[in-house]
PDB file of N, CA and C in Angstrom:
ATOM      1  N   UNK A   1       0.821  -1.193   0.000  1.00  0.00           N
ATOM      2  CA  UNK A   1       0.000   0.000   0.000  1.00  0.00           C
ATOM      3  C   UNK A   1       0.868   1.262   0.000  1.00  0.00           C
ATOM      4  N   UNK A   2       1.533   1.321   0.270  1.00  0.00           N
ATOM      5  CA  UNK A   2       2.964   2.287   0.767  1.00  0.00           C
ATOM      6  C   UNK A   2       3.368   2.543  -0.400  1.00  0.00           C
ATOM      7  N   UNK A   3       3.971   1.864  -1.013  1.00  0.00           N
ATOM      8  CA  UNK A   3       4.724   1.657  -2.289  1.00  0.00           C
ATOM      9  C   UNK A   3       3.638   2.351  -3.477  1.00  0.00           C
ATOM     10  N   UNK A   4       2.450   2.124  -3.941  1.00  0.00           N
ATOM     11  CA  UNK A   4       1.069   2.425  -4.364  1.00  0.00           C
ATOM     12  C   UNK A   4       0.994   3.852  -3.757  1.00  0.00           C
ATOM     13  N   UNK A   5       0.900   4.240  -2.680  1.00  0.00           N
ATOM     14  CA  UNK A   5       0.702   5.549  -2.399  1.00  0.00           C
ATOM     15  C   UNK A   5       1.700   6.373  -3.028  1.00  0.00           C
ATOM     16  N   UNK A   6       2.893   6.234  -3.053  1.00  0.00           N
ATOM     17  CA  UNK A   6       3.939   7.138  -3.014  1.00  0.00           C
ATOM     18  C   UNK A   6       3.937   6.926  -4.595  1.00  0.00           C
ATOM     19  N   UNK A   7       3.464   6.006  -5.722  1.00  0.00           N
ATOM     20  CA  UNK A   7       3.654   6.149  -6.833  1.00  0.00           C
ATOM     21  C   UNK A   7       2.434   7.349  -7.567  1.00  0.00           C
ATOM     22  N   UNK A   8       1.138   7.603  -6.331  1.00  0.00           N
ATOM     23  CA  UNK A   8       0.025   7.863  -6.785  1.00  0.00           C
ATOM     24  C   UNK A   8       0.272   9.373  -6.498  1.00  0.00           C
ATOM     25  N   UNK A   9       0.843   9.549  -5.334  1.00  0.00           N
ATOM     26  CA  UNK A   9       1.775  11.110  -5.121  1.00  0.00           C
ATOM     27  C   UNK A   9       2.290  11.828  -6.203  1.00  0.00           C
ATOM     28  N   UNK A  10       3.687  10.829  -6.486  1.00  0.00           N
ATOM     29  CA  UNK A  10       4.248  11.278  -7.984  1.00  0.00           C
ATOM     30  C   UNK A  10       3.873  11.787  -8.956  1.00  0.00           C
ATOM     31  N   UNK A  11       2.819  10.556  -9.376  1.00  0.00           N
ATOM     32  CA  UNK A  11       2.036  10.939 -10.608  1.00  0.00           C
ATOM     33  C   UNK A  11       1.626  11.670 -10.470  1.00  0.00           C
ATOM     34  N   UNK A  12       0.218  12.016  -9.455  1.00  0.00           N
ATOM     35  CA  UNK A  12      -0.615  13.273  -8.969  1.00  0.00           C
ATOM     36  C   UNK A  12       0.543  14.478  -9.651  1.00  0.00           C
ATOM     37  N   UNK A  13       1.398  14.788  -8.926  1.00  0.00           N
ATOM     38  CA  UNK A  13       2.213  15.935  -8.882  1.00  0.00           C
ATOM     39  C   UNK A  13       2.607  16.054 -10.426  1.00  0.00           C
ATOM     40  N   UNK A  14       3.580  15.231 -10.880  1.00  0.00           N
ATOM     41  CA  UNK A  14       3.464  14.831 -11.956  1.00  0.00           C
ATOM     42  C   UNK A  14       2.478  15.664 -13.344  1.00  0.00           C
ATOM     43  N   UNK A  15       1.528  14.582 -13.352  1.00  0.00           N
ATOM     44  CA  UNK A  15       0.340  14.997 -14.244  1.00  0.00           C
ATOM     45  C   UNK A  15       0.102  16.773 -14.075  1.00  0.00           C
ATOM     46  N   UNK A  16      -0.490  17.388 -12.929  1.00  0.00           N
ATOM     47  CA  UNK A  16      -1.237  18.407 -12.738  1.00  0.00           C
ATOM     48  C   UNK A  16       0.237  19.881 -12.143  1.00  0.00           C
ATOM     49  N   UNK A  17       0.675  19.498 -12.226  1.00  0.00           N
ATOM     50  CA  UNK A  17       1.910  20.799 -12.510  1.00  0.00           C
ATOM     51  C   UNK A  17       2.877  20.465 -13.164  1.00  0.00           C
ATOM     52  N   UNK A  18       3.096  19.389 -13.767  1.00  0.00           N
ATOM     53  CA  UNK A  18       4.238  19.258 -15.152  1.00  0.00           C
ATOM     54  C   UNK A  18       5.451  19.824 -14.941  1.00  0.00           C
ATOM     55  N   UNK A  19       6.077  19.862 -13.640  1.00  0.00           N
ATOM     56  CA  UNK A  19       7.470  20.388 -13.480  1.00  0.00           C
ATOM     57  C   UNK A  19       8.564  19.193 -14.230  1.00  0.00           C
ATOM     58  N   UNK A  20       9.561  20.000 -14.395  1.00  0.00           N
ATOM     59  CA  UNK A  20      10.533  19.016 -14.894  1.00  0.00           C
ATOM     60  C   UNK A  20      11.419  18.192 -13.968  1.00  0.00           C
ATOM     61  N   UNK A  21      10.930  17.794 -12.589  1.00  0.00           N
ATOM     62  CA  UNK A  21      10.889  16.422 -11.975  1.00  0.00           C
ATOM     63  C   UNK A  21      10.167  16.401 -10.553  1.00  0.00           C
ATOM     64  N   UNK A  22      10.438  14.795 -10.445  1.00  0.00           N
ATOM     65  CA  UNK A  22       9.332  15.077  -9.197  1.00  0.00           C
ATOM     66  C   UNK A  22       9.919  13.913  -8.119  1.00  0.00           C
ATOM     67  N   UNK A  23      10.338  14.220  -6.817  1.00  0.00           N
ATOM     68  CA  UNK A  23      11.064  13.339  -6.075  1.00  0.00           C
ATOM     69  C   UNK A  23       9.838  12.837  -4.962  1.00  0.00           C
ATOM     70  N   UNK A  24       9.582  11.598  -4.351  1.00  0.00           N
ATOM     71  CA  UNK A  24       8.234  11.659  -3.643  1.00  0.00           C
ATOM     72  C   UNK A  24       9.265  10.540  -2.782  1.00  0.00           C
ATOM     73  N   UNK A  25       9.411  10.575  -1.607  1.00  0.00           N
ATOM     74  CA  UNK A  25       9.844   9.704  -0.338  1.00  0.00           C
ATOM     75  C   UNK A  25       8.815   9.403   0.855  1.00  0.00           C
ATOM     76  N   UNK A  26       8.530   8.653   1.384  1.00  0.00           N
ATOM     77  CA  UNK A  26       7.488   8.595   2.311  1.00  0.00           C
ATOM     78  C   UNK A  26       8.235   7.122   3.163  1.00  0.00           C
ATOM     79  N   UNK A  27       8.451   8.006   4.482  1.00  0.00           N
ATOM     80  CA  UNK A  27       8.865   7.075   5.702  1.00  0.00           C
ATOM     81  C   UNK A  27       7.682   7.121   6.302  1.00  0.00           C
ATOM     82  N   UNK A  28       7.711   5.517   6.554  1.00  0.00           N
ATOM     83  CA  UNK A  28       6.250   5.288   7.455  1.00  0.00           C
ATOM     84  C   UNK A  28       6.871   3.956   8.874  1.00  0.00           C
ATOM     85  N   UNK A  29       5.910   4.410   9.789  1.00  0.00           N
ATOM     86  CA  UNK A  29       6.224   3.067  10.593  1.00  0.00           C
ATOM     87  C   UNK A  29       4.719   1.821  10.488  1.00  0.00           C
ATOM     88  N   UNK A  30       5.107   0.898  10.209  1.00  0.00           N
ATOM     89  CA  UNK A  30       4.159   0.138   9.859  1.00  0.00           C
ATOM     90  C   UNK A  30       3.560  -0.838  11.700  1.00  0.00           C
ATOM     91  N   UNK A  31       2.537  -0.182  12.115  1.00  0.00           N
ATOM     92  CA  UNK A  31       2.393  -0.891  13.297  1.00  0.00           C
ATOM     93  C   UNK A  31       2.265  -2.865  12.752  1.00  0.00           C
ATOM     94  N   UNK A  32       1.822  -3.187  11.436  1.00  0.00           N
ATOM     95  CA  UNK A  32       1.994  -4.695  11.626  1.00  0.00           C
ATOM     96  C   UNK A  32       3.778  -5.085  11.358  1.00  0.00           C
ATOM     97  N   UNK A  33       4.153  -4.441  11.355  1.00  0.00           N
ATOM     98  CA  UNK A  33       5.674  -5.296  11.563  1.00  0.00           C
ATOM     99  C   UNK A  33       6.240  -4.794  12.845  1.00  0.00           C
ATOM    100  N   UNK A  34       6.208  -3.634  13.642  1.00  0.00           N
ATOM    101  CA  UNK A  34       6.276  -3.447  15.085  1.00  0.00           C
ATOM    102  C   UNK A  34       5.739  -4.779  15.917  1.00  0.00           C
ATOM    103  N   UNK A  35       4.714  -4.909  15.756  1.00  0.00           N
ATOM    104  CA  UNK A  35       3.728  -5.719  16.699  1.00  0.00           C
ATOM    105  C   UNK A  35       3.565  -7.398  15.721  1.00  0.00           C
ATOM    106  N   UNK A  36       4.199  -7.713  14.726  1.00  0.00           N
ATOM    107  CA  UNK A  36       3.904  -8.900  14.209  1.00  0.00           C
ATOM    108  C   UNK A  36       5.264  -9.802  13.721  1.00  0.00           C
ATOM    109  N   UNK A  37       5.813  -8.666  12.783  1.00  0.00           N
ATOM    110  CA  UNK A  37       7.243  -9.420  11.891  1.00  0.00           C
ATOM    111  C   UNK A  37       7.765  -9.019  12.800  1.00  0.00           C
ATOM    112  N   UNK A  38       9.223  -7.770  12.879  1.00  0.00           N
ATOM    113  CA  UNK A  38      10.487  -7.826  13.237  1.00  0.00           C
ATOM    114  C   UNK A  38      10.033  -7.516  14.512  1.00  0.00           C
ATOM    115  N   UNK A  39       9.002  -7.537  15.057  1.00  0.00           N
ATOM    116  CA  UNK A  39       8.508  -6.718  16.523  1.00  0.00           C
ATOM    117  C   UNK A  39       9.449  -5.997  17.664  1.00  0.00           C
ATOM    118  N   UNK A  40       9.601  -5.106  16.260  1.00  0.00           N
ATOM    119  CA  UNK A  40      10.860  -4.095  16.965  1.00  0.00           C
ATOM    120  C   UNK A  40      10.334  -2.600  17.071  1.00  0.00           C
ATOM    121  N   UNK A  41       9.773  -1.867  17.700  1.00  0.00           N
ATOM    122  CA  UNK A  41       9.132  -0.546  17.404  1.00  0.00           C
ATOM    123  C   UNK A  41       9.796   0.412  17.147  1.00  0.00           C
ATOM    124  N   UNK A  42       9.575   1.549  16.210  1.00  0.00           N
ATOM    125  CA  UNK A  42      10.331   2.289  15.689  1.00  0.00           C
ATOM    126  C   UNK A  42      10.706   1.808  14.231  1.00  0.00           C
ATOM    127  N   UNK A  43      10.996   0.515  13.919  1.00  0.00           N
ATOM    128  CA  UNK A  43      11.025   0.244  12.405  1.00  0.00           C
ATOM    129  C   UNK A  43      10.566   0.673  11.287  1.00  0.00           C
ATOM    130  N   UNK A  44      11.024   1.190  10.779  1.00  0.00           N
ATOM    131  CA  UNK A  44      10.419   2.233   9.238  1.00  0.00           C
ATOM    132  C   UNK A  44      10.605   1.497   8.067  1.00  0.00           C
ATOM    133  N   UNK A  45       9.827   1.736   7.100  1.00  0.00           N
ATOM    134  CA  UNK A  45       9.816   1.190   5.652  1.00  0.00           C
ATOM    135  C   UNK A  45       9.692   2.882   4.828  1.00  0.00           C
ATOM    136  N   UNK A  46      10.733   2.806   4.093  1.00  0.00           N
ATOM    137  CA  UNK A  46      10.782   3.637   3.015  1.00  0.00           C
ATOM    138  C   UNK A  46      10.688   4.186   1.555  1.00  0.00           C
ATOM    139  N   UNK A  47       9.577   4.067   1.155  1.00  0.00           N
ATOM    140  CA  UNK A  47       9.692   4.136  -0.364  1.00  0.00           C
ATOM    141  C   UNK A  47       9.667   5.261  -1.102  1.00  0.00           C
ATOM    142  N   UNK A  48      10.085   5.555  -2.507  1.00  0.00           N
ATOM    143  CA  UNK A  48      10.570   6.302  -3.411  1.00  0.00           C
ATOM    144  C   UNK A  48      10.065   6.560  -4.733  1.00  0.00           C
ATOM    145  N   UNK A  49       9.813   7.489  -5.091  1.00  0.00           N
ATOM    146  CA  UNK A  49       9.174   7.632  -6.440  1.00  0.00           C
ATOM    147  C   UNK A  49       9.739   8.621  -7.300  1.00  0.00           C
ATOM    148  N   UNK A  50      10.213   8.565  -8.490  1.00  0.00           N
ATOM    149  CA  UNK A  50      11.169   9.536  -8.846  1.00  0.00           C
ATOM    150  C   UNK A  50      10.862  10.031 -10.628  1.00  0.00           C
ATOM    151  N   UNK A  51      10.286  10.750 -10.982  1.00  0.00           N
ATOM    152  CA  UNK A  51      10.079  10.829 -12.262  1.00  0.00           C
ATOM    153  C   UNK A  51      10.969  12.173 -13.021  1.00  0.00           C
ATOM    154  N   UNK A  52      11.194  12.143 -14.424  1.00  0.00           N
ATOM    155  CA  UNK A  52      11.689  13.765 -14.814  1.00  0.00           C
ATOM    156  C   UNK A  52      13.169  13.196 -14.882  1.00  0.00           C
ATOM    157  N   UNK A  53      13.735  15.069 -14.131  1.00  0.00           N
ATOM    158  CA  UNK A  53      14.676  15.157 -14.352  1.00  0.00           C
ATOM    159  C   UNK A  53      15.784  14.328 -13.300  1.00  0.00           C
ATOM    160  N   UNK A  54      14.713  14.199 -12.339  1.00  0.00           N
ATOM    161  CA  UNK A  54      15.044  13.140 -11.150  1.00  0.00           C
ATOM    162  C   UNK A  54      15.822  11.668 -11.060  1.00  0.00           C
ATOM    163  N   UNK A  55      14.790  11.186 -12.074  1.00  0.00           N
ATOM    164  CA  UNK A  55      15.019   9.647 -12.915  1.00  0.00           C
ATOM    165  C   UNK A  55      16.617  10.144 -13.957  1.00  0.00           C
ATOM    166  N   UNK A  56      16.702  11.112 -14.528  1.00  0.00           N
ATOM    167  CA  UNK A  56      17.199  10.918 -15.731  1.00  0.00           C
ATOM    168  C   UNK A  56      18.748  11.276 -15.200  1.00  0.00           C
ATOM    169  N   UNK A  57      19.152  12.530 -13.768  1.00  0.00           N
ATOM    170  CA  UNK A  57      20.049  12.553 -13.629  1.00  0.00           C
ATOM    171  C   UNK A  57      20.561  12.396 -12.510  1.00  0.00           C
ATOM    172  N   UNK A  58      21.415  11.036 -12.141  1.00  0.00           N
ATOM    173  CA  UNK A  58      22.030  11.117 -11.034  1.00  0.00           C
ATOM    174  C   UNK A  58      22.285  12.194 -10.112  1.00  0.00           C
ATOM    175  N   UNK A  59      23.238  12.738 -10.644  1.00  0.00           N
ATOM    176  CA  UNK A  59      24.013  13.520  -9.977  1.00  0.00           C
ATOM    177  C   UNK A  59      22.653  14.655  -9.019  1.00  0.00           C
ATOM    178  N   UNK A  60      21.867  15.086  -9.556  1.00  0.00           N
ATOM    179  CA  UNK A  60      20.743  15.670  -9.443  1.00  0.00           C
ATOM    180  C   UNK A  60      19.478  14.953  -8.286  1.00  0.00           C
ATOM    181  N   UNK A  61      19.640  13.743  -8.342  1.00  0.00           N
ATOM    182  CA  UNK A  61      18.919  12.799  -7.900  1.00  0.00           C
ATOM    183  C   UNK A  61      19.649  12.586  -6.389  1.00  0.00           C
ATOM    184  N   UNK A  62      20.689  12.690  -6.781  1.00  0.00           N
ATOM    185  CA  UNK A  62      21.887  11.927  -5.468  1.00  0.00           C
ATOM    186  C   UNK A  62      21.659  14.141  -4.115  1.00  0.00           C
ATOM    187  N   UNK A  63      21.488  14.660  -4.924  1.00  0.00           N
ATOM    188  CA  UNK A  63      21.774  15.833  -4.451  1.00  0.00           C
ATOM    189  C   UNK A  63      20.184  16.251  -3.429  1.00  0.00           C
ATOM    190  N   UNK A  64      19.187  15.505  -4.293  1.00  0.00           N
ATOM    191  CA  UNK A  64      17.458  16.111  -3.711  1.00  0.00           C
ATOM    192  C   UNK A  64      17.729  14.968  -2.475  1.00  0.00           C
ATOM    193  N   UNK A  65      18.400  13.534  -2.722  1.00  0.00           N
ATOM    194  CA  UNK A  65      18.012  12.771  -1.459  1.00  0.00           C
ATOM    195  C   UNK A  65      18.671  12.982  -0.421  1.00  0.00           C
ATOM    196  N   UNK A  66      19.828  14.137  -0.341  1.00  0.00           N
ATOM    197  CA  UNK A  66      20.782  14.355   0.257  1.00  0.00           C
ATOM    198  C   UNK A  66      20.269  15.596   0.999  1.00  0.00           C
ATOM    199  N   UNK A  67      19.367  16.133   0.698  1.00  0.00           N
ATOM    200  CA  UNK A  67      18.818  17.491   1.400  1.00  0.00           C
ATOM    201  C   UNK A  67      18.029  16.573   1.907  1.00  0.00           C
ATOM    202  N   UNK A  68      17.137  16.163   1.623  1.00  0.00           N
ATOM    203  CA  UNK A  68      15.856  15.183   2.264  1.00  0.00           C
ATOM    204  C   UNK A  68      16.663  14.680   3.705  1.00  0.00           C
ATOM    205  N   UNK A  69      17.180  13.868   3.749  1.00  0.00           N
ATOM    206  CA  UNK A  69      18.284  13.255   4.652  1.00  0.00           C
ATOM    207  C   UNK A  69      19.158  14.347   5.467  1.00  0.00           C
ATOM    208  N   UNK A  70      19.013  15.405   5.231  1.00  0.00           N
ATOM    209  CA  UNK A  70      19.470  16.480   5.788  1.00  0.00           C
ATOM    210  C   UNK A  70      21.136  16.132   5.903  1.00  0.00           C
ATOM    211  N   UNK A  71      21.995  15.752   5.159  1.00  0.00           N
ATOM    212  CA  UNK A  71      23.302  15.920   4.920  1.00  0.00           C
ATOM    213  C   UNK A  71      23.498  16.662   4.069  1.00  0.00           C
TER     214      UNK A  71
END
């Protein structure tokens, strides 16, 4: 569902302002793997959506996830 959201973000953004790229990250904590799989709390799943100029240039790409991440 995670993965699906963050592609539906993209696009959204994407489609209806047509910028020339579009970076979409979404950290979530998933209470069924806290309380079921790794039952470790605090565990995050992270997914990524990247279209444009985003997709096309590294260097560019490596630079938006690097502010995101605050380094």
């Amino acid at each position: 569902m995670q993965e699906r959201l963050t592609t539906q973000i993209a696009d959204a953004i994407d489609d209806r302002l047509t910028p020339r790229g579009v970076l979409v990250v979404i950290e979530a904590e998933h209470l069924c793997m806290s309380m079921r799989g790794v039952r470790k709390p605090g565990t995050v799943t992270v997914t990524s959506a990247v279209r444009g100029l985003f997709r096309d240039d590294a260097r560019t790409r490596a630079e938006a996830m690097a502010f995101i991440h605050g380094r």
